[in-house]
Protein backbone atom coordinates (compact mmCIF):
# COMPACT_ATOMS: atom_id res chain seq x y z
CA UNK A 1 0.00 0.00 0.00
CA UNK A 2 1.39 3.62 -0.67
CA UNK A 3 2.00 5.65 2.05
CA UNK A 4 1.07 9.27 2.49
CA UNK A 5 4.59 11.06 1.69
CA UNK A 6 6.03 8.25 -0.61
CA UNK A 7 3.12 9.24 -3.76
CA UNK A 8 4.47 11.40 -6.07
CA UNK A 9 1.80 14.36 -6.97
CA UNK A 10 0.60 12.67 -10.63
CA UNK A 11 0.62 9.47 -8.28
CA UNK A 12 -1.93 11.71 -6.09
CA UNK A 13 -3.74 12.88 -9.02
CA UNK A 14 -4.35 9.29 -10.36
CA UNK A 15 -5.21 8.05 -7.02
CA UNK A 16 -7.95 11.21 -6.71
CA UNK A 17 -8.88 10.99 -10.41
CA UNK A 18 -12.63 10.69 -9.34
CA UNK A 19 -12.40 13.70 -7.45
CA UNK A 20 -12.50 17.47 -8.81
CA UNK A 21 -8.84 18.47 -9.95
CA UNK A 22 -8.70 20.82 -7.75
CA UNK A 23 -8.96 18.54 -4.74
CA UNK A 24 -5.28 17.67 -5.66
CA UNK A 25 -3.73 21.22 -5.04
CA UNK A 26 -5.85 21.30 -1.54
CA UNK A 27 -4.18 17.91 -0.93
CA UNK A 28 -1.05 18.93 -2.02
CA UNK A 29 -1.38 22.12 -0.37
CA UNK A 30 -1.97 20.70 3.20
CA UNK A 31 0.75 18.26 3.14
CA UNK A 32 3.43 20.19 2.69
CA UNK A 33 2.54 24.08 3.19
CA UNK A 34 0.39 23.97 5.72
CA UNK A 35 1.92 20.56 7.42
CA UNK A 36 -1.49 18.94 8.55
CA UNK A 37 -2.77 15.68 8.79
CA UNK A 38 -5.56 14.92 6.17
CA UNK A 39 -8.07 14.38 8.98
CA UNK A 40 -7.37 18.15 9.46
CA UNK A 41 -7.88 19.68 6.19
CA UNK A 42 -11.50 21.11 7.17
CA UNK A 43 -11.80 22.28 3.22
CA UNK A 44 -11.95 19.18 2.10
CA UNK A 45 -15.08 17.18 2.69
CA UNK A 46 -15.22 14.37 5.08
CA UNK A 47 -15.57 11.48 3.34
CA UNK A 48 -12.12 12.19 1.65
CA UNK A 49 -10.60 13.19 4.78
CA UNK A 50 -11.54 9.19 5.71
CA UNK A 51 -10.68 8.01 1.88
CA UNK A 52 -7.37 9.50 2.50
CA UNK A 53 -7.01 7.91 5.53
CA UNK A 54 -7.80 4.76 4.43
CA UNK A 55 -6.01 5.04 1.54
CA UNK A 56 -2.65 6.58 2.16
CA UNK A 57 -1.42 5.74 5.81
CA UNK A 58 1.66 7.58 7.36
CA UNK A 59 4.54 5.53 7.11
CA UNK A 60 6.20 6.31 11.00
CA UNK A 61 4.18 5.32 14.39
CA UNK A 62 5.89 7.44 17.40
CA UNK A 63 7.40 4.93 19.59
CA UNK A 64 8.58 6.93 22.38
CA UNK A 65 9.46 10.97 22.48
CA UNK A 66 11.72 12.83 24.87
CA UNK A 67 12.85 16.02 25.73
CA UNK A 68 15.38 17.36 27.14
CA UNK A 69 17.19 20.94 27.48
CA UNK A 70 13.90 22.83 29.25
CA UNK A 71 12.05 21.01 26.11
CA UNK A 72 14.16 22.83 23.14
CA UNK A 73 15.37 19.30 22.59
CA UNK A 74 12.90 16.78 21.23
CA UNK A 75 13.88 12.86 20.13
CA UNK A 76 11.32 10.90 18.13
CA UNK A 77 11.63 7.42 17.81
CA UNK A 78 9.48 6.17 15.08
CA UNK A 79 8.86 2.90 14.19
CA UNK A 80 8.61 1.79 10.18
CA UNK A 81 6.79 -0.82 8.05
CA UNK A 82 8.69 -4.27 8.95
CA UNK A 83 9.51 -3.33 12.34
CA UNK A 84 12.75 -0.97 12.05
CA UNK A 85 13.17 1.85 13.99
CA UNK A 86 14.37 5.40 13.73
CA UNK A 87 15.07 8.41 15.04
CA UNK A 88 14.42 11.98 14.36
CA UNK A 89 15.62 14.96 16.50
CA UNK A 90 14.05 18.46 16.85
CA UNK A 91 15.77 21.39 18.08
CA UNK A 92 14.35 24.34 18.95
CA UNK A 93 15.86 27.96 18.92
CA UNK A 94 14.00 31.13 20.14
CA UNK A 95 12.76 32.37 16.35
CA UNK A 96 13.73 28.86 14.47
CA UNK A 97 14.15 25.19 14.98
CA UNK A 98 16.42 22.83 12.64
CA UNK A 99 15.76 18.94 11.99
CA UNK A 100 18.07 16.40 12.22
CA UNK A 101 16.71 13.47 9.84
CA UNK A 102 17.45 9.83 9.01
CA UNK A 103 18.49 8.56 6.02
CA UNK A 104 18.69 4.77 6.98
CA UNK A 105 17.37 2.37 9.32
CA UNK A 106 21.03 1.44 10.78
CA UNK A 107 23.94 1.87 9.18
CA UNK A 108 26.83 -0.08 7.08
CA UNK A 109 29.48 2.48 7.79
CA UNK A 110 30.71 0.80 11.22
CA UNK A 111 32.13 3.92 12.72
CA UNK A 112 32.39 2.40 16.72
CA UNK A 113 31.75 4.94 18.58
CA UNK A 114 28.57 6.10 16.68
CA UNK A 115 25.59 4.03 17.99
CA UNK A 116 23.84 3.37 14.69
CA UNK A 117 27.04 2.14 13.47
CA UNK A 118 27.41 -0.28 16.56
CA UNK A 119 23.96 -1.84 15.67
CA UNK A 120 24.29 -2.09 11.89
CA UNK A 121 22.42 -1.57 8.85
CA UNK A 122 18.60 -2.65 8.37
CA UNK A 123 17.58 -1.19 5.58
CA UNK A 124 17.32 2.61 3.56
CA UNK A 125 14.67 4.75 3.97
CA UNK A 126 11.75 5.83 1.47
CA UNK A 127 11.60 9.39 0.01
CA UNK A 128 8.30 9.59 2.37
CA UNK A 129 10.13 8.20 4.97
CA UNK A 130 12.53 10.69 5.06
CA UNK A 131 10.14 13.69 4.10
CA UNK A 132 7.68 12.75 6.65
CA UNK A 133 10.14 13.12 9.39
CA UNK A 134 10.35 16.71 8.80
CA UNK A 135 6.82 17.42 8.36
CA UNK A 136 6.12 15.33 11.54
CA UNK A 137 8.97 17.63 13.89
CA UNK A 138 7.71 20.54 11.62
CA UNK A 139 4.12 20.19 13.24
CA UNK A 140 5.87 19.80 16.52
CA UNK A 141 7.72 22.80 16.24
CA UNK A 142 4.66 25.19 15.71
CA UNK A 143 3.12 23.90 18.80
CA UNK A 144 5.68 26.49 20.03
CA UNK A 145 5.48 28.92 17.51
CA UNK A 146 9.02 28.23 15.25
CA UNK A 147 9.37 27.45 12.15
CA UNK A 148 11.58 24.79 10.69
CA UNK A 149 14.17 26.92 8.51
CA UNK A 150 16.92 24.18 8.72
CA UNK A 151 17.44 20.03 7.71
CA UNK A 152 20.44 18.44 8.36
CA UNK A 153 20.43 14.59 7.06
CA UNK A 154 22.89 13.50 10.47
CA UNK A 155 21.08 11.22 12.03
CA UNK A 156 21.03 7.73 11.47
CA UNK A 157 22.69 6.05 8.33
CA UNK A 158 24.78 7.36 5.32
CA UNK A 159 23.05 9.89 3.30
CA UNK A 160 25.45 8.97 0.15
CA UNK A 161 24.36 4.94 1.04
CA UNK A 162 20.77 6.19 0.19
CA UNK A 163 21.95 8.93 -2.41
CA UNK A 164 18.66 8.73 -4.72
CA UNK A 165 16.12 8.87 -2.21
CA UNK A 166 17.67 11.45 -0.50
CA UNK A 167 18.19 13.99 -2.91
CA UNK A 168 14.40 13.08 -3.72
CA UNK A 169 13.35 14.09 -0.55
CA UNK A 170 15.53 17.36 -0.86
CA UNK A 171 13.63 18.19 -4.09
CA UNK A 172 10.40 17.66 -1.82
CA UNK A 173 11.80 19.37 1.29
CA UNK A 174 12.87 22.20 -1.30
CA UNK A 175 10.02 22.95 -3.71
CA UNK A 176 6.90 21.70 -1.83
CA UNK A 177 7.67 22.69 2.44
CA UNK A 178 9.59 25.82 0.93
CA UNK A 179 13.13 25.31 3.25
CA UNK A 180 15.90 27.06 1.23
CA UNK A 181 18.52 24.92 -0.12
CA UNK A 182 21.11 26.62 2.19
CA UNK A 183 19.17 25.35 5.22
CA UNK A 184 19.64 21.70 4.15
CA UNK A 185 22.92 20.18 4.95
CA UNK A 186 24.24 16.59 3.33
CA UNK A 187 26.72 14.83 6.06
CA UNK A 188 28.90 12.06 5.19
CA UNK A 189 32.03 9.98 6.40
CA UNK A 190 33.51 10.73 3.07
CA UNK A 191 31.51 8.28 0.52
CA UNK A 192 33.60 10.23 -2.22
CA UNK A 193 31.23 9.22 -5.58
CA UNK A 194 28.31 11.06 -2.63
CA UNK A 195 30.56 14.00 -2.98
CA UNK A 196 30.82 14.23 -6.79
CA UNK A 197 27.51 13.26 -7.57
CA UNK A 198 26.45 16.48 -5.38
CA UNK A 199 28.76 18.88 -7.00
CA UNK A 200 26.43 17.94 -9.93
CA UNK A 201 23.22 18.79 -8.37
CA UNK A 202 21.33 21.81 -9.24
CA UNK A 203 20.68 23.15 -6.08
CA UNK A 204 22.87 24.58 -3.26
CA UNK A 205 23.04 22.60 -0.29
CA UNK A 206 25.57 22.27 2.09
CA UNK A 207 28.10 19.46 2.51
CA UNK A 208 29.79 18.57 6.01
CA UNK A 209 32.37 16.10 6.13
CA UNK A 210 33.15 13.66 9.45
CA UNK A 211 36.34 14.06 9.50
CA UNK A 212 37.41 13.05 13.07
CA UNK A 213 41.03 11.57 12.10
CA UNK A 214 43.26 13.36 9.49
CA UNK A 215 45.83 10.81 8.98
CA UNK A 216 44.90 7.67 7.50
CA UNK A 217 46.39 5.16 10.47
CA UNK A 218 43.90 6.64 12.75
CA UNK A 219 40.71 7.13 10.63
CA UNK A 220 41.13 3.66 9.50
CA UNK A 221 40.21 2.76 12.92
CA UNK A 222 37.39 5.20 13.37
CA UNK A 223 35.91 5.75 10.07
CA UNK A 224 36.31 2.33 8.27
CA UNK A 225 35.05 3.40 5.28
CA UNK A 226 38.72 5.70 5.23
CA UNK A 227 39.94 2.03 3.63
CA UNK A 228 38.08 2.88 1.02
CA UNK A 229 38.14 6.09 0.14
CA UNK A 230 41.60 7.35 1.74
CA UNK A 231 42.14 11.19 3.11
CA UNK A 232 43.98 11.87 -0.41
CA UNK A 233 40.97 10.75 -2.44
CA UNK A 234 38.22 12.47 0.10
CA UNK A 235 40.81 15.85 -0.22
CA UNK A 236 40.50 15.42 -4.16
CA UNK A 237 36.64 15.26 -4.01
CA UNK A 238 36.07 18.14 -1.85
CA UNK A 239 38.18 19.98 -4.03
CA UNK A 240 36.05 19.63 -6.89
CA UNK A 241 33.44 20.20 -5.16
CA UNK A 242 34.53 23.46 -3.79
CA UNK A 243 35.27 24.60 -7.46
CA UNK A 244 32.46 23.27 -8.95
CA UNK A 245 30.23 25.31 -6.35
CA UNK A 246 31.82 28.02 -4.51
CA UNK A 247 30.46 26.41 -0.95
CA UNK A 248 31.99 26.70 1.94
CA UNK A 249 33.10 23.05 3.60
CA UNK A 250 32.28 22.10 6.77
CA UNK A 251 34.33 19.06 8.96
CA UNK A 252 32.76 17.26 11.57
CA UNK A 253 35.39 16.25 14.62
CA UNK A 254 33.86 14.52 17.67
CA UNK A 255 37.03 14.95 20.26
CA UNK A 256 37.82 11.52 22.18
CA UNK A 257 39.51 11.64 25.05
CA UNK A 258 43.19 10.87 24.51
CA UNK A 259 42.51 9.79 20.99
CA UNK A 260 42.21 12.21 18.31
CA UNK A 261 42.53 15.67 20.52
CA UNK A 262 46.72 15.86 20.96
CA UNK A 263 48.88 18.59 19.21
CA UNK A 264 49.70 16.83 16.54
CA UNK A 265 45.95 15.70 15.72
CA UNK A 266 45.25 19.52 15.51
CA UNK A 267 48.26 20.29 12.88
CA UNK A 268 47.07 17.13 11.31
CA UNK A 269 43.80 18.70 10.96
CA UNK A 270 44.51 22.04 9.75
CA UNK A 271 46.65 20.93 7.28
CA UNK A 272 44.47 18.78 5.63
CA UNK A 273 41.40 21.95 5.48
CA UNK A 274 43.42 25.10 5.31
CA UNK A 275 43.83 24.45 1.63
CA UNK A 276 40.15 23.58 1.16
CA UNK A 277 39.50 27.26 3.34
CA UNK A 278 36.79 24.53 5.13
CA UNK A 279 34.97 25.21 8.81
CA UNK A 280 35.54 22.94 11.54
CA UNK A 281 33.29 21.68 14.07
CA UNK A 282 34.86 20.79 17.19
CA UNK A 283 31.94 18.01 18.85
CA UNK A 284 32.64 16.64 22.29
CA UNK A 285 31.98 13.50 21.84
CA UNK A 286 28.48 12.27 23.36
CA UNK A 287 28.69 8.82 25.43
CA UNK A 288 27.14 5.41 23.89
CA UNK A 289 26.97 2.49 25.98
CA UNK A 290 29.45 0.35 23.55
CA UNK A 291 31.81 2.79 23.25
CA UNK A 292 34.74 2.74 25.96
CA UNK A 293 36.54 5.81 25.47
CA UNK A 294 34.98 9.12 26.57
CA UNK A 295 34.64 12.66 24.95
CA UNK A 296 38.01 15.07 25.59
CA UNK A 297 36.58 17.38 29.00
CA UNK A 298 35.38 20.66 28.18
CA UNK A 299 39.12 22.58 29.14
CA UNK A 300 40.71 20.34 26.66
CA UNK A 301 38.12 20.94 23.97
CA UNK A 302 38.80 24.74 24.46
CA UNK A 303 42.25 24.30 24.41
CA UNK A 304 42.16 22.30 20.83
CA UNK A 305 40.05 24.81 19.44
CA UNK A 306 42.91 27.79 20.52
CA UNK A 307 45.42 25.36 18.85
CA UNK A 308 43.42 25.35 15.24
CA UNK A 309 42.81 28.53 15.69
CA UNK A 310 45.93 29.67 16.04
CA UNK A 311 47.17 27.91 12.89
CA UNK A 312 44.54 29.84 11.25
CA UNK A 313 41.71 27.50 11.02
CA UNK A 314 37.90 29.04 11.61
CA UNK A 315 36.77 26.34 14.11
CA UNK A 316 33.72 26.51 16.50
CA UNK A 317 32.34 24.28 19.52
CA UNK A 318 29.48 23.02 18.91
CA UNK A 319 27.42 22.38 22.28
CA UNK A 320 25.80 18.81 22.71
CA UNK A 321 21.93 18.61 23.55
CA UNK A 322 20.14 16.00 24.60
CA UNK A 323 22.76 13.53 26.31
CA UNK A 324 20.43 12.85 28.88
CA UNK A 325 17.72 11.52 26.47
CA UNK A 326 19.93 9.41 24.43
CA UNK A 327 19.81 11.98 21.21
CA UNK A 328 23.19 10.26 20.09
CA UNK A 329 22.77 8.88 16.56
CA UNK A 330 21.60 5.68 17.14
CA UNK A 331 21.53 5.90 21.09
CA UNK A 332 17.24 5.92 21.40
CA UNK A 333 16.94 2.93 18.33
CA UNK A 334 19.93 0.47 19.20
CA UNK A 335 19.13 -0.24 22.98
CA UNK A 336 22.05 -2.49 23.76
CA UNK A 337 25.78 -2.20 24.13
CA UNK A 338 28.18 -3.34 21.32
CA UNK A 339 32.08 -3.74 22.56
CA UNK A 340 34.28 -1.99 21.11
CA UNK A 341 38.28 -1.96 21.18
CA UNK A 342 40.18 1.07 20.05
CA UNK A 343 43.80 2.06 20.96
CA UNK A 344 44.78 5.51 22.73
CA UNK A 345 47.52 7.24 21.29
């Protein structure tokens, strides 16, 4: 059966071909402007309302939700057809909120101390999946009066992994909710063909990078995929990139204690973005229960920032919300501990 968000608007117009056209613009119109559930649109008549219903079910049932930070952090655990789980997170700001979205159900990349990497990959999400887990926090968010203005595709799974279906539901997220293509930001661990095939796209988005090792020994260990698709081949790609659209970069780092946040890790680091002029976001890193090392304490995540900065990198903190509701990729979804060895430095 089609879901709600997965039909395409001819789809809709077939499906609604015994109605007046127009119905399919109200439709339309509700789903993704206005952000309400069918049983809400009050101009249509009822007995739609219960065709569509009926008809075209929502493709997420809320598991659990939490809050956390005085309720400007809100995690969503949905569960999909087949029984996989995912998360969404909403984050509220005093005139704005910004969605972090899934992309998979799990994830292949491995990355240990990410917990949708410790729990592995299930499957990829839908376009509607995807899409409906904006309009879902969207609806959320104007309980308290914001508007979401930002999309970030970091939660769980590999956004490159999934790379059709996600830049469908950026078309959708773009042209039919209205958010501007510089509010939507692509993440990856470096899936380099990801990279090139978005230097192709037509509209602007944002790329961020996780970075969190800049020599190839370490981020081996991290980010297995760096086996792959080594630092030199990741540089070349987000070169192109930068000259084929005149975007600024942005590199994740999530600081571990004693692992990636010494001296030498921060020359490491600036050398490989100074010549891409990228930003760098410094992320303590947030606890998951298979995980054993801990995130580098707040002193020593001010210090590495002074030491990029002072070899002339533009490098910012960015504050964790939500550690004490799990909000962690992966954290709310996975639900058990995975073991993990890594070696300090």
């Amino acid at each position: 059966m089609p879901t709600l968000f997965d039909v395409s608007r001819p789809e809709l117009a077939a499906l609604l071909s015994d109605e007046p056209a127009y119905r399919v613009g109200q439709v339309w119109d509700g789903l993704y402007r206005r952000l309400v559930d069918p049983s809400a649109m009050t101009d249509l008549p009822s007995p739609l309302r219960a065709r569509l219903a009926a008809e075209l079910p929502p493709s997420l049932q809320l598991v659990t939700e939490r809050t956390s930070d005085a309720g400007d952090t809100v995690k969503l655990l949905w569960s999909l057809d087949g029984g996989a789980r995912v998360e969404t997170v909403l984050m509220l700001y005093p005139d704005r909120a910004t969605v972090c979205v899934s992309s998979q159900a799990g994830c292949a990349m491995a990355c240990g101390f990410c917990a949708t990497g410790q729990a592995g990959f299930e499957r990829h999400l839908t376009t509607g999946e995807i899409v409906e887990q904006v309009v879902r926090a969207a609806r959320r968010a104007a309980e308290g009066g914001r508007r979401v203005s930002n999309v970030v595709f970091m939660g769980m799974g590999e956004p490159f992994a999934n790379e059709a279906r996600v830049w469908a539901a950026v078309e959708r997220l773009h042209d039919d909710v209205g958010i501007g293509a510089r509010g939507i930001t692509l993440s990856t661990v470096g899936i380099v063909p990801g990279i090139r095939a978005l230097a192709s796209r037509p509209l602007p988005v944002n790329l961020a990078v996780s970075l969190h090792a800049a020599n190839d020994a370490l981020r081996d260990e991290l980010v297995p995929v760096n086996r792959r698709y080594p630092l030199a081949r990741l540089m070349a790609a987000c070169d192109e990139y930068l000259a084929a659209r005149n975007r600024r970069l942005s590199f994740e780092w999530a600081l571990i204690d004693g692992i990636n946040d010494t001296s030498q890790d921060a020359r490491e680091l600036a050398a490989f973005v100074l010549p891409l002029r990228a930003h760098v976001n410094l992320i303590p890193l947030n606890p998951t229960p298979g995980w054993p090392a801990r995130g580098t304490p707040p002193g020593r995540v001010r210090e590495f920032r002074e030491r990029l900065r002072a070899l002339g990198v533009n490098a910012t903190v960015r504050r964790n919300r939500g550690t004490d509701i799990d909000a962690a990729c992966g954290q709310l979804a996975a639900g058990h501990p995975v073991p993990v060895e890594l070696r300090a430095r």
